[in-house]
C-alpha atoms as a PDB file:
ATOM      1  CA  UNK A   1       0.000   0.000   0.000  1.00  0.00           C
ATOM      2  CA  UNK A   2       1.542   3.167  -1.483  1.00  0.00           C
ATOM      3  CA  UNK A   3       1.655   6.181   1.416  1.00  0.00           C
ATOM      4  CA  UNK A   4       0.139   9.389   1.053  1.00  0.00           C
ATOM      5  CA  UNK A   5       1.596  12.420   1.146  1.00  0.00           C
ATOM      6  CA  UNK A   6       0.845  15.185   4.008  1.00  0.00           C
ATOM      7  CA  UNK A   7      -0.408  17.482   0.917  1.00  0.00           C
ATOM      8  CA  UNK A   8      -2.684  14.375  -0.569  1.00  0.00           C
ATOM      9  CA  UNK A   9      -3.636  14.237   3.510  1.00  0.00           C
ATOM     10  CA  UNK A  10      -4.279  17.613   4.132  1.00  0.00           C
ATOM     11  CA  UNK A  11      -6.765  17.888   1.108  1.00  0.00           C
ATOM     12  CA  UNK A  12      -8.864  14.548   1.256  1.00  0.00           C
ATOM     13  CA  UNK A  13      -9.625  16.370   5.102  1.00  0.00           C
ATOM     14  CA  UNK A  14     -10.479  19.650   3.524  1.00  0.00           C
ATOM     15  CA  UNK A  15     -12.564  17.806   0.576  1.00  0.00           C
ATOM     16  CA  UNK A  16     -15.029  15.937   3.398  1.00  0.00           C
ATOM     17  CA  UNK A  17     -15.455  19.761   4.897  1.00  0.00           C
ATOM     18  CA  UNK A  18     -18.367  21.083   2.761  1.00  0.00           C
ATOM     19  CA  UNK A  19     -18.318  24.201   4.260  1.00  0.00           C
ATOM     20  CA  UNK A  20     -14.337  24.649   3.291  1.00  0.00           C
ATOM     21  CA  UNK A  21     -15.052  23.703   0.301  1.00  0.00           C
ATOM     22  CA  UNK A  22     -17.653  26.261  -0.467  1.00  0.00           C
ATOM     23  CA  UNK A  23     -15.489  28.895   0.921  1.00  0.00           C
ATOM     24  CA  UNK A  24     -12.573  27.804  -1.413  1.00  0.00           C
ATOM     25  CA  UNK A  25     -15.256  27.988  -4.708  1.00  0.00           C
ATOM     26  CA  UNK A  26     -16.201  31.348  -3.384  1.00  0.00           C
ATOM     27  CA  UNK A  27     -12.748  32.820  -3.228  1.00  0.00           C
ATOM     28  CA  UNK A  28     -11.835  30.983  -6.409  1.00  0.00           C
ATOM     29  CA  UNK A  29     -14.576  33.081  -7.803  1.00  0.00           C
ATOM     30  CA  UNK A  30     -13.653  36.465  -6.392  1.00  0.00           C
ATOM     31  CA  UNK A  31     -10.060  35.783  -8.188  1.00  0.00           C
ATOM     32  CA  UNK A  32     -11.759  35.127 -11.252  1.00  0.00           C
ATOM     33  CA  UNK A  33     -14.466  38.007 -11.133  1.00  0.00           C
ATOM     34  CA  UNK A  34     -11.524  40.174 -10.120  1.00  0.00           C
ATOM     35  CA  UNK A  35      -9.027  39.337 -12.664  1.00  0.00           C
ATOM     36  CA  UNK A  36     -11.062  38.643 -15.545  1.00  0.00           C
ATOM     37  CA  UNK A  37     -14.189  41.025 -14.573  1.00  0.00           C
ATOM     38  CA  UNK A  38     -12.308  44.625 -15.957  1.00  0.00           C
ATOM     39  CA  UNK A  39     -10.800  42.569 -19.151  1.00  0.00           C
ATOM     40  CA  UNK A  40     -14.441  41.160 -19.842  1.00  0.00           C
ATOM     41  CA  UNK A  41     -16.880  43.644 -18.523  1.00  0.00           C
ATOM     42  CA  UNK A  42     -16.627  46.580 -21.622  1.00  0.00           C
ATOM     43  CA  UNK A  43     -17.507  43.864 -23.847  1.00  0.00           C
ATOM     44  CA  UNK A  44     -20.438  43.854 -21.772  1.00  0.00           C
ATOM     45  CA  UNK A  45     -21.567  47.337 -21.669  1.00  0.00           C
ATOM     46  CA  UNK A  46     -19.728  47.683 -18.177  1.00  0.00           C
ATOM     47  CA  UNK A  47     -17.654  51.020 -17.858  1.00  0.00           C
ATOM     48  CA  UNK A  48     -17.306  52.588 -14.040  1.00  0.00           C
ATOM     49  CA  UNK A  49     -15.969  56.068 -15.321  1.00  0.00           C
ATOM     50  CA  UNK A  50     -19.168  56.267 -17.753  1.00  0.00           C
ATOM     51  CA  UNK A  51     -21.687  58.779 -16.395  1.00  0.00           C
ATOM     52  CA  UNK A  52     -25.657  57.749 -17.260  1.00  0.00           C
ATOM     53  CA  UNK A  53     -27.614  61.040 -16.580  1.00  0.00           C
ATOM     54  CA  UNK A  54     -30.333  59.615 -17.457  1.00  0.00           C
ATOM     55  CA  UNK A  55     -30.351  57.398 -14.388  1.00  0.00           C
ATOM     56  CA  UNK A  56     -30.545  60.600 -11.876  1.00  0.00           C
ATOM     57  CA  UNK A  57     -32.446  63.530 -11.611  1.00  0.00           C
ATOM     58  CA  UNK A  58     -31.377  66.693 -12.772  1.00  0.00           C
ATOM     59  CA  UNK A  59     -32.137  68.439  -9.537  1.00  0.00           C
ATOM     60  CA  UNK A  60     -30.596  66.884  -6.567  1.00  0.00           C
ATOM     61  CA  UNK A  61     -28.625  64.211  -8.133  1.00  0.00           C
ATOM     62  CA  UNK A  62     -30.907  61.046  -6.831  1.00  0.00           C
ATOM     63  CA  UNK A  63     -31.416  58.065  -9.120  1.00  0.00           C
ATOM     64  CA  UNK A  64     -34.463  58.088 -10.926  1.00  0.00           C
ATOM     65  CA  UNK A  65     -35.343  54.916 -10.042  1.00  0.00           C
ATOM     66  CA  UNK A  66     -36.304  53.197  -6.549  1.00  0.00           C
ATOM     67  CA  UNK A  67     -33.741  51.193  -4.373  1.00  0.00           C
ATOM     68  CA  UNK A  68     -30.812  52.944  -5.639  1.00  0.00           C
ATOM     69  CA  UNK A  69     -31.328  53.258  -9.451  1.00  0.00           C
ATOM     70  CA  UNK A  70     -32.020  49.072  -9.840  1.00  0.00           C
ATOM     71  CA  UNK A  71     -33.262  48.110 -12.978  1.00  0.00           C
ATOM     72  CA  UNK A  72     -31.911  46.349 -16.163  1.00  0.00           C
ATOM     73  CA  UNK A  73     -29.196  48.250 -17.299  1.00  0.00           C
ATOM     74  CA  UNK A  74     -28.240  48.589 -13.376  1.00  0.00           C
ATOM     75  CA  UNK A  75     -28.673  45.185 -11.668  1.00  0.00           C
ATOM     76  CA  UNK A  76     -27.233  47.155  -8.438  1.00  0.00           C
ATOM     77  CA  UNK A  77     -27.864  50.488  -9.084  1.00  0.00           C
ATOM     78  CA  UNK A  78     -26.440  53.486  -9.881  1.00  0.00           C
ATOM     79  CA  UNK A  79     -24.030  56.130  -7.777  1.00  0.00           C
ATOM     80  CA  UNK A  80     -26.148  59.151  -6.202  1.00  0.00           C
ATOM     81  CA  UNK A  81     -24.975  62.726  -8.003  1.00  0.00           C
ATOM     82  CA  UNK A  82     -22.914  60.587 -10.885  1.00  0.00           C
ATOM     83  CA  UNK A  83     -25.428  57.721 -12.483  1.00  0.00           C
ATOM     84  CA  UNK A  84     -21.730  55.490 -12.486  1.00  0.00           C
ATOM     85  CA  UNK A  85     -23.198  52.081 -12.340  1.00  0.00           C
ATOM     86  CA  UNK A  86     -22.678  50.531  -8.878  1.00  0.00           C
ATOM     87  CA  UNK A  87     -21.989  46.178 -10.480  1.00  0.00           C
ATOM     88  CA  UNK A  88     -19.184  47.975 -12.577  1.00  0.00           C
ATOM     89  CA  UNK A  89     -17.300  49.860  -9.647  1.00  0.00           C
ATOM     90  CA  UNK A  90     -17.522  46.663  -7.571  1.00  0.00           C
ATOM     91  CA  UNK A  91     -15.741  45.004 -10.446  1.00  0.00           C
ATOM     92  CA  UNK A  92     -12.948  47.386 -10.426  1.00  0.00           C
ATOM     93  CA  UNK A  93     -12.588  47.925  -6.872  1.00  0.00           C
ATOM     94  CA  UNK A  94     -12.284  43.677  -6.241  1.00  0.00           C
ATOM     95  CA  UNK A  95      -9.600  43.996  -8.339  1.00  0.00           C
ATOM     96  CA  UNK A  96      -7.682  46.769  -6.219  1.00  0.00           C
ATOM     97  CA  UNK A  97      -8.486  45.277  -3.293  1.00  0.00           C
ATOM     98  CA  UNK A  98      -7.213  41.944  -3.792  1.00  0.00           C
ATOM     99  CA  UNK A  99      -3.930  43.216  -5.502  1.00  0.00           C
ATOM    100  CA  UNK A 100      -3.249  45.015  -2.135  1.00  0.00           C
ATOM    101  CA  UNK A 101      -4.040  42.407  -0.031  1.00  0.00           C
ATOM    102  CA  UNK A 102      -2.600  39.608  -1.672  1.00  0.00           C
ATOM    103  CA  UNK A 103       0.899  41.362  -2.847  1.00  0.00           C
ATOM    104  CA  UNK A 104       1.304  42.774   0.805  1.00  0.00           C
ATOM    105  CA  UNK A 105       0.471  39.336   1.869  1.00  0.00           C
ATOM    106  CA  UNK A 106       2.938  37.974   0.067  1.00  0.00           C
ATOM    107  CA  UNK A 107       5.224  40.954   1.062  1.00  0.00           C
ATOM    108  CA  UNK A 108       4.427  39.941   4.760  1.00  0.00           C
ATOM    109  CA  UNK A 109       4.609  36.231   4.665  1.00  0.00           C
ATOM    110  CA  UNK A 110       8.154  36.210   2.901  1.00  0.00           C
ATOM    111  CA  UNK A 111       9.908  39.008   5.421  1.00  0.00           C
ATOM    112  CA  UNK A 112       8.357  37.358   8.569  1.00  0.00           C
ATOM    113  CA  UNK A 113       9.589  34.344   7.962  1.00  0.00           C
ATOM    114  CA  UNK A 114      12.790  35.200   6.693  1.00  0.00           C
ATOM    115  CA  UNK A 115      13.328  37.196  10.074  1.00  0.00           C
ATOM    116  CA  UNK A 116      11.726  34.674  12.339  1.00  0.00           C
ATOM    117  CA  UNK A 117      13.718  31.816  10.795  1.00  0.00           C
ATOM    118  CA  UNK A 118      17.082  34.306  11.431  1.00  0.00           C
ATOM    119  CA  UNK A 119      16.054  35.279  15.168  1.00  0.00           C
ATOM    120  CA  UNK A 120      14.779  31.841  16.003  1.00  0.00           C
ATOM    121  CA  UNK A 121      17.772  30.069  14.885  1.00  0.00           C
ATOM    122  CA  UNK A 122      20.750  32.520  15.335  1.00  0.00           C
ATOM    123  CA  UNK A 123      19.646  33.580  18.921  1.00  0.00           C
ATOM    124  CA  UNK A 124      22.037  35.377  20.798  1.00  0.00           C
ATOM    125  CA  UNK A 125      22.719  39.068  20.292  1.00  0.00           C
ATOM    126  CA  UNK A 126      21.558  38.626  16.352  1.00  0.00           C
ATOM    127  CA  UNK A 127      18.013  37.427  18.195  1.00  0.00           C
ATOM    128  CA  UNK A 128      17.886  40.351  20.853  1.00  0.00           C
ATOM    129  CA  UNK A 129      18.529  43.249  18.500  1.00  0.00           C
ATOM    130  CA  UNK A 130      15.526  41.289  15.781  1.00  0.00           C
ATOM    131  CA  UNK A 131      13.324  41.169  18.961  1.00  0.00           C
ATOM    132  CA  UNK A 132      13.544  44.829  20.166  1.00  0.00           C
ATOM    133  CA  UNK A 133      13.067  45.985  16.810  1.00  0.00           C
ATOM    134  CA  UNK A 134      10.066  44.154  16.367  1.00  0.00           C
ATOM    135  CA  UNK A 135       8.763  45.337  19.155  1.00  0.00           C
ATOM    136  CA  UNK A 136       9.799  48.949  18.098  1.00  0.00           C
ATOM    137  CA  UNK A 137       7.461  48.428  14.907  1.00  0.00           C
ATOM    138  CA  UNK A 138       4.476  47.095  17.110  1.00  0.00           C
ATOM    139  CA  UNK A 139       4.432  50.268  19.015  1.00  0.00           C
ATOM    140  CA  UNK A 140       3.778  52.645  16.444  1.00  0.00           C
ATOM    141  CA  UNK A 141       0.569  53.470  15.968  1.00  0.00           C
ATOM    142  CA  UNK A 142      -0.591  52.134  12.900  1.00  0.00           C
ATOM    143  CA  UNK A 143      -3.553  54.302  11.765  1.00  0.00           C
ATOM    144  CA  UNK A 144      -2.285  57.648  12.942  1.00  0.00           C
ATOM    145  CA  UNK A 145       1.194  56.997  10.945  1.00  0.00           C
ATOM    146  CA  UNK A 146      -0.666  55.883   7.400  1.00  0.00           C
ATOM    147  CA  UNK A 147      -2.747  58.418   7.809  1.00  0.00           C
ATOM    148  CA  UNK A 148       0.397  60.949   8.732  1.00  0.00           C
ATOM    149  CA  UNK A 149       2.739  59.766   5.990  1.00  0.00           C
ATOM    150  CA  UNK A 150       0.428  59.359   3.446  1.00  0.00           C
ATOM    151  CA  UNK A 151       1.104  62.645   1.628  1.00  0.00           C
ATOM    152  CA  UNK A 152       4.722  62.246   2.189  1.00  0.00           C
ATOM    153  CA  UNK A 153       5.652  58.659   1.137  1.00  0.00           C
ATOM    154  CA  UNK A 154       3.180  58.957  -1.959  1.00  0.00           C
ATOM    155  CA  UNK A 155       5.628  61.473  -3.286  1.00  0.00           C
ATOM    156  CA  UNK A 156       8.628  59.554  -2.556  1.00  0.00           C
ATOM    157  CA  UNK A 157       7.237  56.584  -4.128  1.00  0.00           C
ATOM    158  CA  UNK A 158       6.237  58.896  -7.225  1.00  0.00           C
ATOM    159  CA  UNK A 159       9.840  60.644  -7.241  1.00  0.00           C
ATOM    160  CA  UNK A 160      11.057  56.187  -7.517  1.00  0.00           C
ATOM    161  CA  UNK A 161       9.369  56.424 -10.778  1.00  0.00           C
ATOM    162  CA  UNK A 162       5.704  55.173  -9.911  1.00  0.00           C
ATOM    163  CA  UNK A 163       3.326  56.974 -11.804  1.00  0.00           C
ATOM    164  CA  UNK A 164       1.747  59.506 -10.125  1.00  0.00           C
ATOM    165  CA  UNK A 165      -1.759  59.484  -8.405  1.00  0.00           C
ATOM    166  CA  UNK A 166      -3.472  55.961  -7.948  1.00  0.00           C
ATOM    167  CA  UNK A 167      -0.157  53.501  -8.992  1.00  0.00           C
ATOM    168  CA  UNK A 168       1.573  55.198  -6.214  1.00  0.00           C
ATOM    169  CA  UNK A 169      -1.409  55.225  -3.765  1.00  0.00           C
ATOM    170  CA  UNK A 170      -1.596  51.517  -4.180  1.00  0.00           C
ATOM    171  CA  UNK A 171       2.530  50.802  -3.713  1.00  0.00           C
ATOM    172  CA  UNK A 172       1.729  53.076  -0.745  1.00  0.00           C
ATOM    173  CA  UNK A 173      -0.729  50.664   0.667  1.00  0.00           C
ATOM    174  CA  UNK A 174       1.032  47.914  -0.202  1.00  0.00           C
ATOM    175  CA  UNK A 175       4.032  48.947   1.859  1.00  0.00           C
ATOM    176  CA  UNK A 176       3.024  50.174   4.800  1.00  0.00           C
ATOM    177  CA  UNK A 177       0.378  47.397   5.223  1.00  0.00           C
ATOM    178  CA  UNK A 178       3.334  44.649   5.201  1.00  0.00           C
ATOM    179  CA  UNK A 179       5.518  46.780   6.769  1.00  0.00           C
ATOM    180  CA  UNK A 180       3.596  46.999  10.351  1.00  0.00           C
ATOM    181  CA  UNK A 181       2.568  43.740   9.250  1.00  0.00           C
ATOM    182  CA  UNK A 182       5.459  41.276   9.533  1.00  0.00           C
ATOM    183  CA  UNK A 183       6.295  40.851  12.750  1.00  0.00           C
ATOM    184  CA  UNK A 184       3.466  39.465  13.965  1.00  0.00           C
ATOM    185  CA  UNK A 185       4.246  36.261  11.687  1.00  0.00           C
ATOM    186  CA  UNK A 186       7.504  36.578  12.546  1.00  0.00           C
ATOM    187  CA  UNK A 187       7.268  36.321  16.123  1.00  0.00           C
ATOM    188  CA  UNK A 188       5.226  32.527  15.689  1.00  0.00           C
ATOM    189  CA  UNK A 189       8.046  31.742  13.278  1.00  0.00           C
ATOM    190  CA  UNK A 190      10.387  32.345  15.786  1.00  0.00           C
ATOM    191  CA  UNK A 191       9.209  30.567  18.425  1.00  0.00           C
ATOM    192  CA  UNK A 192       8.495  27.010  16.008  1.00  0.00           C
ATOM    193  CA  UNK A 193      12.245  27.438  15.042  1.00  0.00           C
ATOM    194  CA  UNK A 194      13.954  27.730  18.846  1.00  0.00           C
ATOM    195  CA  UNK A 195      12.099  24.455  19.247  1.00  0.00           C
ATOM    196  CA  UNK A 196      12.970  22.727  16.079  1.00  0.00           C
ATOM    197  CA  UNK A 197      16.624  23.586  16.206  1.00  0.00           C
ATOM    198  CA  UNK A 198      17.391  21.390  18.834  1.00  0.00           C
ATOM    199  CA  UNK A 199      15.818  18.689  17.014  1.00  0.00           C
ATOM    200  CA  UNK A 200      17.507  15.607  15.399  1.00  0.00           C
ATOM    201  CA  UNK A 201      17.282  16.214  11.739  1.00  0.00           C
ATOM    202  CA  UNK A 202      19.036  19.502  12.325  1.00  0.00           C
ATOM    203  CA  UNK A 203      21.861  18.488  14.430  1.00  0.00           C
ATOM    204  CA  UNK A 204      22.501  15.747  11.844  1.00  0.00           C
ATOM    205  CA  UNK A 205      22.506  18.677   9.249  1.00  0.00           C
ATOM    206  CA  UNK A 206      25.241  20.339  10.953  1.00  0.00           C
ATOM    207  CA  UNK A 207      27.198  17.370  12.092  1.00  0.00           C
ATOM    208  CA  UNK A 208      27.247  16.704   8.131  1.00  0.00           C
ATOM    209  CA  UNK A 209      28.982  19.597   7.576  1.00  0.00           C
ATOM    210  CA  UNK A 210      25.769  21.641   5.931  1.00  0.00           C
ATOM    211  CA  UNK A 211      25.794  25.323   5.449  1.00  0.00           C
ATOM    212  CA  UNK A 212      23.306  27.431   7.444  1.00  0.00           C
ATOM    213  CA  UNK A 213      21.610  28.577   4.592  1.00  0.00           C
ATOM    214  CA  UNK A 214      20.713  24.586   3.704  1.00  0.00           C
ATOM    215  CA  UNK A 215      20.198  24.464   7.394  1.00  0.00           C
ATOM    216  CA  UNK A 216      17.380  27.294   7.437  1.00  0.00           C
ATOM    217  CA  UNK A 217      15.585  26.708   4.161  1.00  0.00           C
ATOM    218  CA  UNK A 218      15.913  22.988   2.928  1.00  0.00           C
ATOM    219  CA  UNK A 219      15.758  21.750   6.772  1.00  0.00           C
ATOM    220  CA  UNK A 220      13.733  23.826   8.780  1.00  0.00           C
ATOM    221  CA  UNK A 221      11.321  25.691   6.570  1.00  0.00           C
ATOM    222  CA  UNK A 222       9.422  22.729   5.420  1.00  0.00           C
ATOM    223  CA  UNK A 223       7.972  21.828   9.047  1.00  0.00           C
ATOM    224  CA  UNK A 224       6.788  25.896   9.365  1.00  0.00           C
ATOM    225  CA  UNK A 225       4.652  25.293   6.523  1.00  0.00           C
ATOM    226  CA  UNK A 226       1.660  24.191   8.767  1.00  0.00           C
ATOM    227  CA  UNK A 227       1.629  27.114  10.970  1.00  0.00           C
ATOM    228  CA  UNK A 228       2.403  29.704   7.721  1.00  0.00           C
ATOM    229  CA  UNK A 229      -0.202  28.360   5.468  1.00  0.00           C
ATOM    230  CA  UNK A 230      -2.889  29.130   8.191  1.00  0.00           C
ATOM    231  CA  UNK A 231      -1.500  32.292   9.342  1.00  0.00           C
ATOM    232  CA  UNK A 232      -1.527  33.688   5.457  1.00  0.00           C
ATOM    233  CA  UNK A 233      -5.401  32.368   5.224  1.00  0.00           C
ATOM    234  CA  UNK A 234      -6.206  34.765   8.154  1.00  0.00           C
ATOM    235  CA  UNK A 235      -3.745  37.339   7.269  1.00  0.00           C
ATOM    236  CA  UNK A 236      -5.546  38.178   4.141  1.00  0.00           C
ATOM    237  CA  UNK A 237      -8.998  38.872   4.955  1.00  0.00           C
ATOM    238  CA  UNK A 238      -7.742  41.274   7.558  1.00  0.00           C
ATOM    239  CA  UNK A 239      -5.635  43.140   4.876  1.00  0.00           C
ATOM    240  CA  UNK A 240      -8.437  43.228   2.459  1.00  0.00           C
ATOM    241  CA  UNK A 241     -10.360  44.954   5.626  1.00  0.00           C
ATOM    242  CA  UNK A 242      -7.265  47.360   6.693  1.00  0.00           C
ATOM    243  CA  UNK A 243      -7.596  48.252   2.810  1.00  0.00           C
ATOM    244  CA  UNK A 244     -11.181  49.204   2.823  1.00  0.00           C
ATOM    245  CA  UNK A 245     -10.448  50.648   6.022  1.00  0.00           C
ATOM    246  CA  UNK A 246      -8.038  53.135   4.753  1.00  0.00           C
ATOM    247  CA  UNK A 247      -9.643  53.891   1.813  1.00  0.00           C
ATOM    248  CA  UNK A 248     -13.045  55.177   3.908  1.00  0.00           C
ATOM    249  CA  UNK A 249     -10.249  57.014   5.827  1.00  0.00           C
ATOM    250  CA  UNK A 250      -9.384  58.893   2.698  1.00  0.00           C
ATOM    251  CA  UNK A 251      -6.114  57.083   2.024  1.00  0.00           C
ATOM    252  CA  UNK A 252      -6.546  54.835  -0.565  1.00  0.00           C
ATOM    253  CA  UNK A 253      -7.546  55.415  -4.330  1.00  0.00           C
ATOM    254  CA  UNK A 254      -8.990  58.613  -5.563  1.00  0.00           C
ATOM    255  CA  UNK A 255     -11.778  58.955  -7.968  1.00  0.00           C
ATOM    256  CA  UNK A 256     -12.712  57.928 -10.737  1.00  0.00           C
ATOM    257  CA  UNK A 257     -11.028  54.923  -9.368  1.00  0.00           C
ATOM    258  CA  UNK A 258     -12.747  53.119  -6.360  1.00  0.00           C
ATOM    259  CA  UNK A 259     -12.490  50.503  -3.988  1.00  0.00           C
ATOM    260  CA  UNK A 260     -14.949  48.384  -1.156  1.00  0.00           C
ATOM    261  CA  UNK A 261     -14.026  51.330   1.481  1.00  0.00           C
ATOM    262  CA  UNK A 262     -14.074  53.868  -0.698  1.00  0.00           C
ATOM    263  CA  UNK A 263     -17.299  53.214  -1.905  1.00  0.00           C
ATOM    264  CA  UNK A 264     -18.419  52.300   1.816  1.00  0.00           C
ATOM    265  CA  UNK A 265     -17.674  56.076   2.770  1.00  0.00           C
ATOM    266  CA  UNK A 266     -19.308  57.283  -0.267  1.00  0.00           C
ATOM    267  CA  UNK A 267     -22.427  55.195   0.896  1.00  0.00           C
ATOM    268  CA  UNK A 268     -22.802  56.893   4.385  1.00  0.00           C
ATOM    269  CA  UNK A 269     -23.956  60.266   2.899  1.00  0.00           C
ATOM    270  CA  UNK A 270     -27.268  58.611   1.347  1.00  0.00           C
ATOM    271  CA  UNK A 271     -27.547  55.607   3.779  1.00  0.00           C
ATOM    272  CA  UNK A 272     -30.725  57.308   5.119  1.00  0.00           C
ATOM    273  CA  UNK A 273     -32.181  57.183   1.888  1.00  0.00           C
ATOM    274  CA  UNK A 274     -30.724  54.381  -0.394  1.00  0.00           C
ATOM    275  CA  UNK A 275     -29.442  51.855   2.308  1.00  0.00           C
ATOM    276  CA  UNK A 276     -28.622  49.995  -0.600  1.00  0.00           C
ATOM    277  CA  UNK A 277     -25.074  51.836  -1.443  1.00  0.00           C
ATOM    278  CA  UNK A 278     -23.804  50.251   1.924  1.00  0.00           C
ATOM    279  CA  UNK A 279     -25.576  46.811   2.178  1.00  0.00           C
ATOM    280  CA  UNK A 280     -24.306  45.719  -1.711  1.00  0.00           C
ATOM    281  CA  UNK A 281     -20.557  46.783  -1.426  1.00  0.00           C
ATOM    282  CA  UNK A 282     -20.881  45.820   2.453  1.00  0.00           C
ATOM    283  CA  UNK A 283     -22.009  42.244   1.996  1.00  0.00           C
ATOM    284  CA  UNK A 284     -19.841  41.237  -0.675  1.00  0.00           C
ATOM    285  CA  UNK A 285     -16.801  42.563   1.188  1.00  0.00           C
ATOM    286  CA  UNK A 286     -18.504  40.542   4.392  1.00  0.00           C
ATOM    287  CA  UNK A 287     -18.621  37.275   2.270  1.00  0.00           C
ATOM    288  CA  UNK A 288     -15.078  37.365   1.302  1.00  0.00           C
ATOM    289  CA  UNK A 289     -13.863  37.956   4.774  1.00  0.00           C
ATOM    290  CA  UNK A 290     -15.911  35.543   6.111  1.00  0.00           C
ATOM    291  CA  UNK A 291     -14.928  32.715   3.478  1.00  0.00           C
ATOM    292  CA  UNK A 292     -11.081  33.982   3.692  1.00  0.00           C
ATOM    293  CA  UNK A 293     -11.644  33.571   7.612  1.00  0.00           C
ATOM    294  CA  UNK A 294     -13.502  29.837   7.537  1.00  0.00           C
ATOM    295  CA  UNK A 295     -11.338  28.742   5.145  1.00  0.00           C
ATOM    296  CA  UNK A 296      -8.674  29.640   7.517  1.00  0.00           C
ATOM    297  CA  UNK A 297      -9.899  27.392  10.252  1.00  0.00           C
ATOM    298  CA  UNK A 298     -10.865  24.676   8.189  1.00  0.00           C
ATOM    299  CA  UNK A 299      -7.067  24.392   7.193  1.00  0.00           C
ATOM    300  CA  UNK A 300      -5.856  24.898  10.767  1.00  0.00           C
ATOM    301  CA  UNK A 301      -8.050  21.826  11.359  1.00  0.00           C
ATOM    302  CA  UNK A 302      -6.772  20.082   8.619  1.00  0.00           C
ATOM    303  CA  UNK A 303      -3.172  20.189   9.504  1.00  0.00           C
ATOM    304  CA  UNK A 304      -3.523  19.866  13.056  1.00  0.00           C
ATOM    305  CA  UNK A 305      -3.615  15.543  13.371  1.00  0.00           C
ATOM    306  CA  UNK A 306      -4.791  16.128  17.023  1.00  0.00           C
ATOM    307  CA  UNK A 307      -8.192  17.599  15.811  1.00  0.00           C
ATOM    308  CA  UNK A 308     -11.096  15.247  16.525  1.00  0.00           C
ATOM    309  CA  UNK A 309     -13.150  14.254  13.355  1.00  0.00           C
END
């Protein structure tokens, strides 16, 4: 009888978890919609900078229409003062959204471990100096310094050769999200490594005469990918929710250009009167948190062999 891998393991688990499963279609759909929706959606008739006047009144701006402008042509309605229809800004803004939370993600993922794996191993002096400068980053406050620097660094990262306005916005968000990000994942990779470097496997690595480089990456890293895998899971719904949090702060895109926050602070001045311009952009970013989030657990459970089935 042939074994099975901790992969082939891992995923006959996540395949008997329907609700996993429907989390990881849902996502898998959000990537699509996102990637493909802006190539696809002129060939539809979708456009977000395209203005429909006819959609809103001429006095006051409000769609002509009940529930937000719904109809045909606008399946979710239409933007109060503009007519921009509301299914093709959604479209766009997945798109920025999960290119800032995946790529600072990835940004965060690859420096935390790198450090952790460092501190963790190293120790010492090299460990000290890694641990008081984490702890330097996790005092800043985070909000108050985006929202400080944002100017600032957007015209550094413009003077780097960024085009100017919404390019350079999104490096911005990019970089500071990872940036205060990182040592939270580095801290849990730090404390798997001080316990797996006194293992066997590793002292047989050195004994044999292998460099620390081999040491770190070929020997260690494999048995952090349990605890990394689940950390990114959960790491990325809560950037895609510091994202829309920053852009209803004002920090993120500017119009035409829009994202979930951005069109979440839009929504507040005509909740009272279309609630629909918060509960349509506010349940769809919901759903992808939430499937991000159980999707998360489900793999926690999955790699855990202690977890009672």
């Amino acid at each position: 009888m042939v074994g099975r891998s901790l992969r082939q393991i891992v995923w006959a688990r996540l395949r008997r978890d329907r609700i996993a499963m429907i989390c990881l279609i849902i996502l898998i759909l959000y990537y699509l919609i996102g990637i493909v929706g802006p190539v696809v959606g002129p060939a539809l008739g979708l456009d977000p900078y395209a203005f429909d006047r006819k959609a809103i009144s001429n006095t006051g701006g409000q769609p002509v229409l009940p529930n937000g402008g719904i109809s045909a042509d606008h399946p979710f309605g239409v933007e109060w003062g503009t007519g921009r229809d509301i299914l093709s800004q959604l479209l766009w803004g997945l798109r920025i959204s999960l290119v800032v939370a995946t790529t600072a993600t990835l940004l965060t993922v690859t420096v935390g471990v790198v450090i952790g794996i460092v501190a963790g191993y190293l120790g010492g002096w090299v460990d000290l100096v890694i641990g008081r400068f984490m702890d330097l980053v996790l005092a800043f406050p985070f909000i108050l310094i985006v929202l400080a620097l944002s100017n600032v660094l957007t015209d550094r990262i413009t003077d780097l050769g960024v085009p100017k306005g919404n390019p350079s916005r999104i490096v911005y968000l990019i970089v500071v999200i990872s940036a205060f990000g990182w040592p939270y994942l580095a801290r849990i990779v730090r404390g798997q490594v001080i316990s797996l470097r006194e293992r066997e496997f590793v002292e047989a690595a050195v004994a044999m005469g292998s460099s620390r480089r081999r040491i770190l990456f070929t020997e260690i890293l494999p048995n952090l990918w349990a605890p990394i895998i689940v950390y990114t899971t959960l790491l990325l719904p809560a950037y895609v929710g510091f994202e829309a949090a920053l852009s209803f702060l004002g920090v993120g895109v500017i119009p035409p250009d829009t994202t979930f926050g951005a069109m979440l602070a839009n929504s507040v001045n005509y909740f009272t009167k279309v609630p629909v311009y918060l509960f349509i952009p506010g349940s769809i970013l919901a759903i992808l948190v939430v499937a991000f989030n159980l999707l998360g657990d489900a793999l926690r459970d999955a790699l855990d062999p202690r977890v009672t089935r």
